[in-house]
Protein backbone atom coordinates (compact mmCIF):
# COMPACT_ATOMS: atom_id res chain seq x y z
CA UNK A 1 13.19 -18.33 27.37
CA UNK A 2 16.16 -16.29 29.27
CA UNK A 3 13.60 -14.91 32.29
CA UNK A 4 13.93 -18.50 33.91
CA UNK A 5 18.03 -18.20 34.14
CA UNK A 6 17.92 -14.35 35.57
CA UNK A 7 17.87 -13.85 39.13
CA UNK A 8 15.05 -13.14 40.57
CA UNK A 9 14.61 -9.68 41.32
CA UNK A 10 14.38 -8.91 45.44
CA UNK A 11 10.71 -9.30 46.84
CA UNK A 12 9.13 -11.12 43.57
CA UNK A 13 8.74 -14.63 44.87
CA UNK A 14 4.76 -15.03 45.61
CA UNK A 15 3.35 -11.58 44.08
CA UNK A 16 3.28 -12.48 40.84
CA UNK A 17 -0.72 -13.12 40.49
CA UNK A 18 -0.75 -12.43 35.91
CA UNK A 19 0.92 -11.37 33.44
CA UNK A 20 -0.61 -8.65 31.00
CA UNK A 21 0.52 -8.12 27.55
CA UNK A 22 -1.45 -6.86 24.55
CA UNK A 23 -4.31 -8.24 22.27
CA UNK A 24 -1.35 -10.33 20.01
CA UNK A 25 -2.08 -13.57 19.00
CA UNK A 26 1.23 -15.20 19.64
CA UNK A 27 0.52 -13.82 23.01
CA UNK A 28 -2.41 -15.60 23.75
CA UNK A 29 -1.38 -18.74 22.40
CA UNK A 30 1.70 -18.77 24.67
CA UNK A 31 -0.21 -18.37 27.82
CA UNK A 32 -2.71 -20.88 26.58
CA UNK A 33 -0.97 -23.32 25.64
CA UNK A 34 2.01 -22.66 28.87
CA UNK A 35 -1.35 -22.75 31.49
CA UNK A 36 -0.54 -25.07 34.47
CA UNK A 37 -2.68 -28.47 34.63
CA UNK A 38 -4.59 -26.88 37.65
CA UNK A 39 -5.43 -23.73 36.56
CA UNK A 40 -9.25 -23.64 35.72
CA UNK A 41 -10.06 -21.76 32.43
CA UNK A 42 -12.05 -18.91 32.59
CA UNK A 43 -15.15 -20.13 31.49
CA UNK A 44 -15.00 -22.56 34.50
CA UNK A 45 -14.39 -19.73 36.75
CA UNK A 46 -17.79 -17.19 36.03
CA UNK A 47 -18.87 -20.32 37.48
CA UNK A 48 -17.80 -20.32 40.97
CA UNK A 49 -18.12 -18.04 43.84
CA UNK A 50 -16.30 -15.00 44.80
CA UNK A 51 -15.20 -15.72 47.52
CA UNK A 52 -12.00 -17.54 47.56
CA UNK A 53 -8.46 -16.37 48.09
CA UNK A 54 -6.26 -15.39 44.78
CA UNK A 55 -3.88 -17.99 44.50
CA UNK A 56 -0.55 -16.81 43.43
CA UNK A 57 1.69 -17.85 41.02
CA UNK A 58 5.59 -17.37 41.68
CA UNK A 59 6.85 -16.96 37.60
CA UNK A 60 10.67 -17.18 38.50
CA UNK A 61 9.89 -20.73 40.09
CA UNK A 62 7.55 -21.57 37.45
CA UNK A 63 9.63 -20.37 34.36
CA UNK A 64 13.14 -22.12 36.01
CA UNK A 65 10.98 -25.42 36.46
CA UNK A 66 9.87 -27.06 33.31
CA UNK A 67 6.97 -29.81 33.15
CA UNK A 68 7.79 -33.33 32.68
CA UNK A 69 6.90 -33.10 29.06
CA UNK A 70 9.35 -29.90 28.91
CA UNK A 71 7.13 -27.42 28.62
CA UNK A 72 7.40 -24.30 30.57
CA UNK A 73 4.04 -23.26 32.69
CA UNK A 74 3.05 -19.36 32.69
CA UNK A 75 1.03 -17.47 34.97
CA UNK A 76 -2.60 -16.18 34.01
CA UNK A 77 -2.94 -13.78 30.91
CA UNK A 78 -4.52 -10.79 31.24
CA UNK A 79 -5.07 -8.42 28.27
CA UNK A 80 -4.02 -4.87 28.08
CA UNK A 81 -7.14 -2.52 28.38
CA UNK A 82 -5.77 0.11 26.53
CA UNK A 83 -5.24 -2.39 23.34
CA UNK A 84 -8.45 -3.85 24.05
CA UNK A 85 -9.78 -0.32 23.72
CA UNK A 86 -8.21 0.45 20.79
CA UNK A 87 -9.42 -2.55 19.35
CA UNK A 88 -12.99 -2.12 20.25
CA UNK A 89 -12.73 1.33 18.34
CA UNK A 90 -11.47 0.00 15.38
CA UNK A 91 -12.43 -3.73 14.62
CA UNK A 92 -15.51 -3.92 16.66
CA UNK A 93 -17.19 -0.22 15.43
CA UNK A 94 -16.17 -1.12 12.16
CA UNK A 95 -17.84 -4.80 11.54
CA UNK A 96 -21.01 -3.48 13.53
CA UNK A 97 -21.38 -0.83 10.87
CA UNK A 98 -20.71 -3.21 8.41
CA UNK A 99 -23.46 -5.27 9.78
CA UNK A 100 -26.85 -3.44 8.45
CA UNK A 101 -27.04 -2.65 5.03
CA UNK A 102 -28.24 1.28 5.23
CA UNK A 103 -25.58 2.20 7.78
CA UNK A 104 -23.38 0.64 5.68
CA UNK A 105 -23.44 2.20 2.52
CA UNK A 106 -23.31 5.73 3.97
CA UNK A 107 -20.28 4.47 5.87
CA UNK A 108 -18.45 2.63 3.11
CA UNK A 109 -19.34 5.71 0.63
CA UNK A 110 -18.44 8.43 2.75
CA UNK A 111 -14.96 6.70 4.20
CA UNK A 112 -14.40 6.00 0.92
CA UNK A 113 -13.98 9.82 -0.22
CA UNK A 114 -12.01 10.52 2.72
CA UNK A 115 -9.87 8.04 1.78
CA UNK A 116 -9.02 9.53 -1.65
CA UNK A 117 -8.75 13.01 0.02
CA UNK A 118 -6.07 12.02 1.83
CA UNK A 119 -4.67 10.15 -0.77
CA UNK A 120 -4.82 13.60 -3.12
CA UNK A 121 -3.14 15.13 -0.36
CA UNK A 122 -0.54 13.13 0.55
CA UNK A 123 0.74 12.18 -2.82
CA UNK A 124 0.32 15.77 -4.64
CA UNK A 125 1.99 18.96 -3.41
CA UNK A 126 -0.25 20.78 -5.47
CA UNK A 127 -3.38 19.01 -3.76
CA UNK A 128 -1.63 19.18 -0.54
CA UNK A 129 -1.56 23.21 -0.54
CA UNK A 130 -4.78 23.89 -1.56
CA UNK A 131 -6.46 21.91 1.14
CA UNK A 132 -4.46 23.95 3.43
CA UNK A 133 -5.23 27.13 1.81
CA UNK A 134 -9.38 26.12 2.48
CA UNK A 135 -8.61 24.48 5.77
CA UNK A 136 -5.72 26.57 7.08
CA UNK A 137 -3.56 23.13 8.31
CA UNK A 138 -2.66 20.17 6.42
CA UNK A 139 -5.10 16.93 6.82
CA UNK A 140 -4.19 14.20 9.13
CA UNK A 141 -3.95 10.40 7.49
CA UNK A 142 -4.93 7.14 9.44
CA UNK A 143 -2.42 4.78 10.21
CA UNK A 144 -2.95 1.49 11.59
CA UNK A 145 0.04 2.01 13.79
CA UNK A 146 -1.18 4.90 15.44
CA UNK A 147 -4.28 4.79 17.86
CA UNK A 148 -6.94 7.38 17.40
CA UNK A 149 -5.42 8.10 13.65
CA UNK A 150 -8.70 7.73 11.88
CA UNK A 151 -10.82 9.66 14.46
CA UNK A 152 -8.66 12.94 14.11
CA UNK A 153 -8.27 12.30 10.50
CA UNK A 154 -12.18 12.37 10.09
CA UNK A 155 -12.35 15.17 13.17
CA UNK A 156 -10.05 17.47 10.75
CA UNK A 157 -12.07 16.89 7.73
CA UNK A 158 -15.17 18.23 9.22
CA UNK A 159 -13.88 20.88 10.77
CA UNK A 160 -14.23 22.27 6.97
CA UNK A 161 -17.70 23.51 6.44
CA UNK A 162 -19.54 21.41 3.54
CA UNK A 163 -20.14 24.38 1.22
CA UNK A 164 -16.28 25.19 1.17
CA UNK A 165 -15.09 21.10 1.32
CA UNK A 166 -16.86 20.45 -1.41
CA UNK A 167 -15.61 23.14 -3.72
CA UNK A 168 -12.00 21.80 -2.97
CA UNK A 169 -13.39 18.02 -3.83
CA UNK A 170 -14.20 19.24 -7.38
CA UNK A 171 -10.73 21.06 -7.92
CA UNK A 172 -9.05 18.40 -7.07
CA UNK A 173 -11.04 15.94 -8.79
CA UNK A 174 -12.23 13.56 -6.38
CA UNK A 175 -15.53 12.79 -5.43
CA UNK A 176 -17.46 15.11 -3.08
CA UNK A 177 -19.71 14.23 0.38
CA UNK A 178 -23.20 14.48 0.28
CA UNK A 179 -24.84 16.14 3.47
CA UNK A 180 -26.10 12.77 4.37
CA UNK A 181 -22.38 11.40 4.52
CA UNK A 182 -21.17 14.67 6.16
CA UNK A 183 -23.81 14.36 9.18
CA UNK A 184 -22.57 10.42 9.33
CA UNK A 185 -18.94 11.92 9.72
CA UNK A 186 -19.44 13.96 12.13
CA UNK A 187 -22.23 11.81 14.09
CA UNK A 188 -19.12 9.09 14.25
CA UNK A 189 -16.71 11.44 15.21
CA UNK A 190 -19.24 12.37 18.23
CA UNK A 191 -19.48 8.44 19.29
CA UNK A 192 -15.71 8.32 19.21
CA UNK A 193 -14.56 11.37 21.09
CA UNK A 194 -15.08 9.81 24.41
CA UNK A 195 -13.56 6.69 23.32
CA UNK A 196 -10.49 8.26 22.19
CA UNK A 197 -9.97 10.83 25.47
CA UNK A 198 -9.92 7.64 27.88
CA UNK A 199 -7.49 6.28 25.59
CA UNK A 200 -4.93 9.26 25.30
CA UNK A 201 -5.60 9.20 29.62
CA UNK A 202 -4.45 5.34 30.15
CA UNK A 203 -1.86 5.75 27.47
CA UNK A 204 -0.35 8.64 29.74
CA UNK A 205 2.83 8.61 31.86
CA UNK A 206 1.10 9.06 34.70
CA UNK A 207 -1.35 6.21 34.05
CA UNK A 208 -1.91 4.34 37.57
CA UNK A 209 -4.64 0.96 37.61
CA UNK A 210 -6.36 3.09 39.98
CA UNK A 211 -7.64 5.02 36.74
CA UNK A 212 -8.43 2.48 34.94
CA UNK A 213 -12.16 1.95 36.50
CA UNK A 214 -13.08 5.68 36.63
CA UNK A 215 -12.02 6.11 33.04
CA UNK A 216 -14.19 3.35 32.04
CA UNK A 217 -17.18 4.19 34.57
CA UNK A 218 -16.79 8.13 33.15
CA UNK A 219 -16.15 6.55 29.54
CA UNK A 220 -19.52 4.55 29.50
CA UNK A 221 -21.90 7.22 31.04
CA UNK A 222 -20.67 9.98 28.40
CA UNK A 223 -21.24 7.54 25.91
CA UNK A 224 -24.40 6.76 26.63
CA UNK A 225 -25.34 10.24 27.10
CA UNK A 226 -24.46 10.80 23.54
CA UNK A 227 -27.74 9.24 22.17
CA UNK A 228 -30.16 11.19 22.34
CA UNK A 229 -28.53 13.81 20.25
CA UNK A 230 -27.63 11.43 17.29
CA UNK A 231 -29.56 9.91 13.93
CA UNK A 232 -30.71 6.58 13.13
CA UNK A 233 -27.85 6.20 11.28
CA UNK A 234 -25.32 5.91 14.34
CA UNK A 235 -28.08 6.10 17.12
CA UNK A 236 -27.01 2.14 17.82
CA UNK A 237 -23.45 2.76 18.21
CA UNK A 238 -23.14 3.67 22.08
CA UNK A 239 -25.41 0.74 23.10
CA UNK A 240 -23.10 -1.61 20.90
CA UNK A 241 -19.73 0.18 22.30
CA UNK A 242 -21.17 0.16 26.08
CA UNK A 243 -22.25 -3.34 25.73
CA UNK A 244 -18.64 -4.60 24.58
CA UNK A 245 -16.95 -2.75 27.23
CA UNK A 246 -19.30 -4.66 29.79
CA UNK A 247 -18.53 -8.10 27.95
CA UNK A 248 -14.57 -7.49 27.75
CA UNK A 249 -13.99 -5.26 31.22
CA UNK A 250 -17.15 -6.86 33.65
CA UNK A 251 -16.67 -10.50 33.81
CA UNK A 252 -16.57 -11.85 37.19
CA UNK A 253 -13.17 -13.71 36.43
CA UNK A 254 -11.40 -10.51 35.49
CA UNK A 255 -8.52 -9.52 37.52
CA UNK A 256 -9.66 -5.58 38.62
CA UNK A 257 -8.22 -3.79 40.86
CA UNK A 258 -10.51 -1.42 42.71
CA UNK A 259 -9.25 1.57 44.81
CA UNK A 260 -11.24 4.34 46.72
CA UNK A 261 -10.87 7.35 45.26
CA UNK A 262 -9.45 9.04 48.71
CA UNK A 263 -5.96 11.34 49.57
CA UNK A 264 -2.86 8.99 50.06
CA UNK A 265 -2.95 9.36 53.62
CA UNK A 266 -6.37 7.68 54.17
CA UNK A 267 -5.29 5.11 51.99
CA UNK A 268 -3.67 2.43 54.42
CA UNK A 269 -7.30 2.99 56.59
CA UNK A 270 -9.73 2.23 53.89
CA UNK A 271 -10.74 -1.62 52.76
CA UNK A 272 -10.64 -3.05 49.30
CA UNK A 273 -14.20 -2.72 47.42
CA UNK A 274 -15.77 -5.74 46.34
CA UNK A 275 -15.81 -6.08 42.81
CA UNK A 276 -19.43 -6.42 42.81
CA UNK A 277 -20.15 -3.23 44.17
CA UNK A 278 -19.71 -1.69 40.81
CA UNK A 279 -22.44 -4.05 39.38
CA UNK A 280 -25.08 -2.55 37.38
């Protein structure tokens, strides 16, 4: 712990109201198990009113001034959205297609024989140059360490049509999609596409919390707008993805910070919006 023995940068004492960090679990074990006696867990928190003052929490004090039992007490932990996102897209999709037996055999089945496309691909020069003869680029390959990876691997598959894809399965000796597995492929790629925009916008340099809300307001609405044009196989998907964002991003003891959308030099004029505003 060397941030208790720095000195404290000018202007930090009393402004420090959380710390965010990503989705890690050593992260959130720190902060829960560092919590001050007196700070009320969330759950505790839906609970009460609105209307009290933020109390907060000056972390040079509190990391230079350990507990009587030695431990050191952290401020509140707030989760990065943009990992939450991510997460959300990849862990939370993924076990809710998992979760009924006729979505998920077309999903299993046809990630399955994009897997071994890109495993053809990657691992055979041979396989490797005729995809890109049919599909005029090389294929992209997830990786876990890169957000959006399986998205615009899938999104580069099907931008080969069926009747030439499959021709190029059977040369190479894999397993070809069916047009049942296809239409999932590109029905999931459909879902995602908003999901992955807002993420590539909050992951940018010029990424303020002022666009955090939009981006999620503009994220849900496209989302949702997306159903009507999809199959029963993925038809459940933007309800599921909308109705996690609401759970993770809408709880009343969430630290948000809401700012009118206005030029700089109204700013200073304007009051802070009520959380609640943006309710339903």
């Amino acid at each position: 712990m060397r941030l208790h023995r720095a000195p404290p940068p000018p202007g930090l004492h009393g402004k420090v109201v959380a710390t965010v960090t990503d989705n890690a679990s050593n992260f959130a074990k720190a902060f829960r198990v560092c919590q001050p006696c007196n700070l009320e867990s969330e759950s505790e928190n839906e609970e009460e009113g609105d209307d009290e003052e933020p109390t907060f929490t000056d972390v040079i004090e509190a990391l230079s001034t350990a507990s009587g039992d030695g431990q050191f007490s952290l401020p509140p932990h707030y989760r990065c959205a943009s990992h939450t996102i991510n997460l959300i897209s990849t862990s939370d999709v993924d076990k809710h297609l998992n979760s009924y037996a006729d979505i998920k055999t077309v999903y299993r089945s046809s990630i399955a024989k994009c897997t071994a496309l890109w495993t053809k691909a990657s691992r055979s020069t041979l396989a490797s140059e005729q995809v890109e003869e049919v599909s005029r680029r090389k294929l992209m390959v997830p990786t876990s360490t890169r957000w959006n990876s399986l998205y615009e691997a899938i999104s580069r598959i099907i931008t080969i049509p069926l009747n030439e894809l499959n021709p190029l399965c059977v040369k190479l000796g894999i397993k070809f999609l069916n047009e049942r597995e296809y239409q999932f492929l590109k029905e999931y790629c459909t879902v995602m596409k908003p999901l992955t925009v807002a993420l590539d916008i909050l992951q940018g340099d010029e990424c303020t919390y002022g666009v955090l809300l939009p981006t999620l307001t503009s994220l849900m609405s496209k989302t949702l707008a997306l159903k009507d044009d999809l199959s029963r196989m993925t038809a459940s998907l933007p309800d599921v993805i909308v109705k996690l964002y609401h759970i993770v991003f809408y709880r009343p003891s969430r630290l948000v910070l809401m700012l009118y959308w206005i030029a700089k030099k109204d700013f200073l004029q304007r009051p802070l919006v009520p959380s609640s505003n943006f309710d339903g």
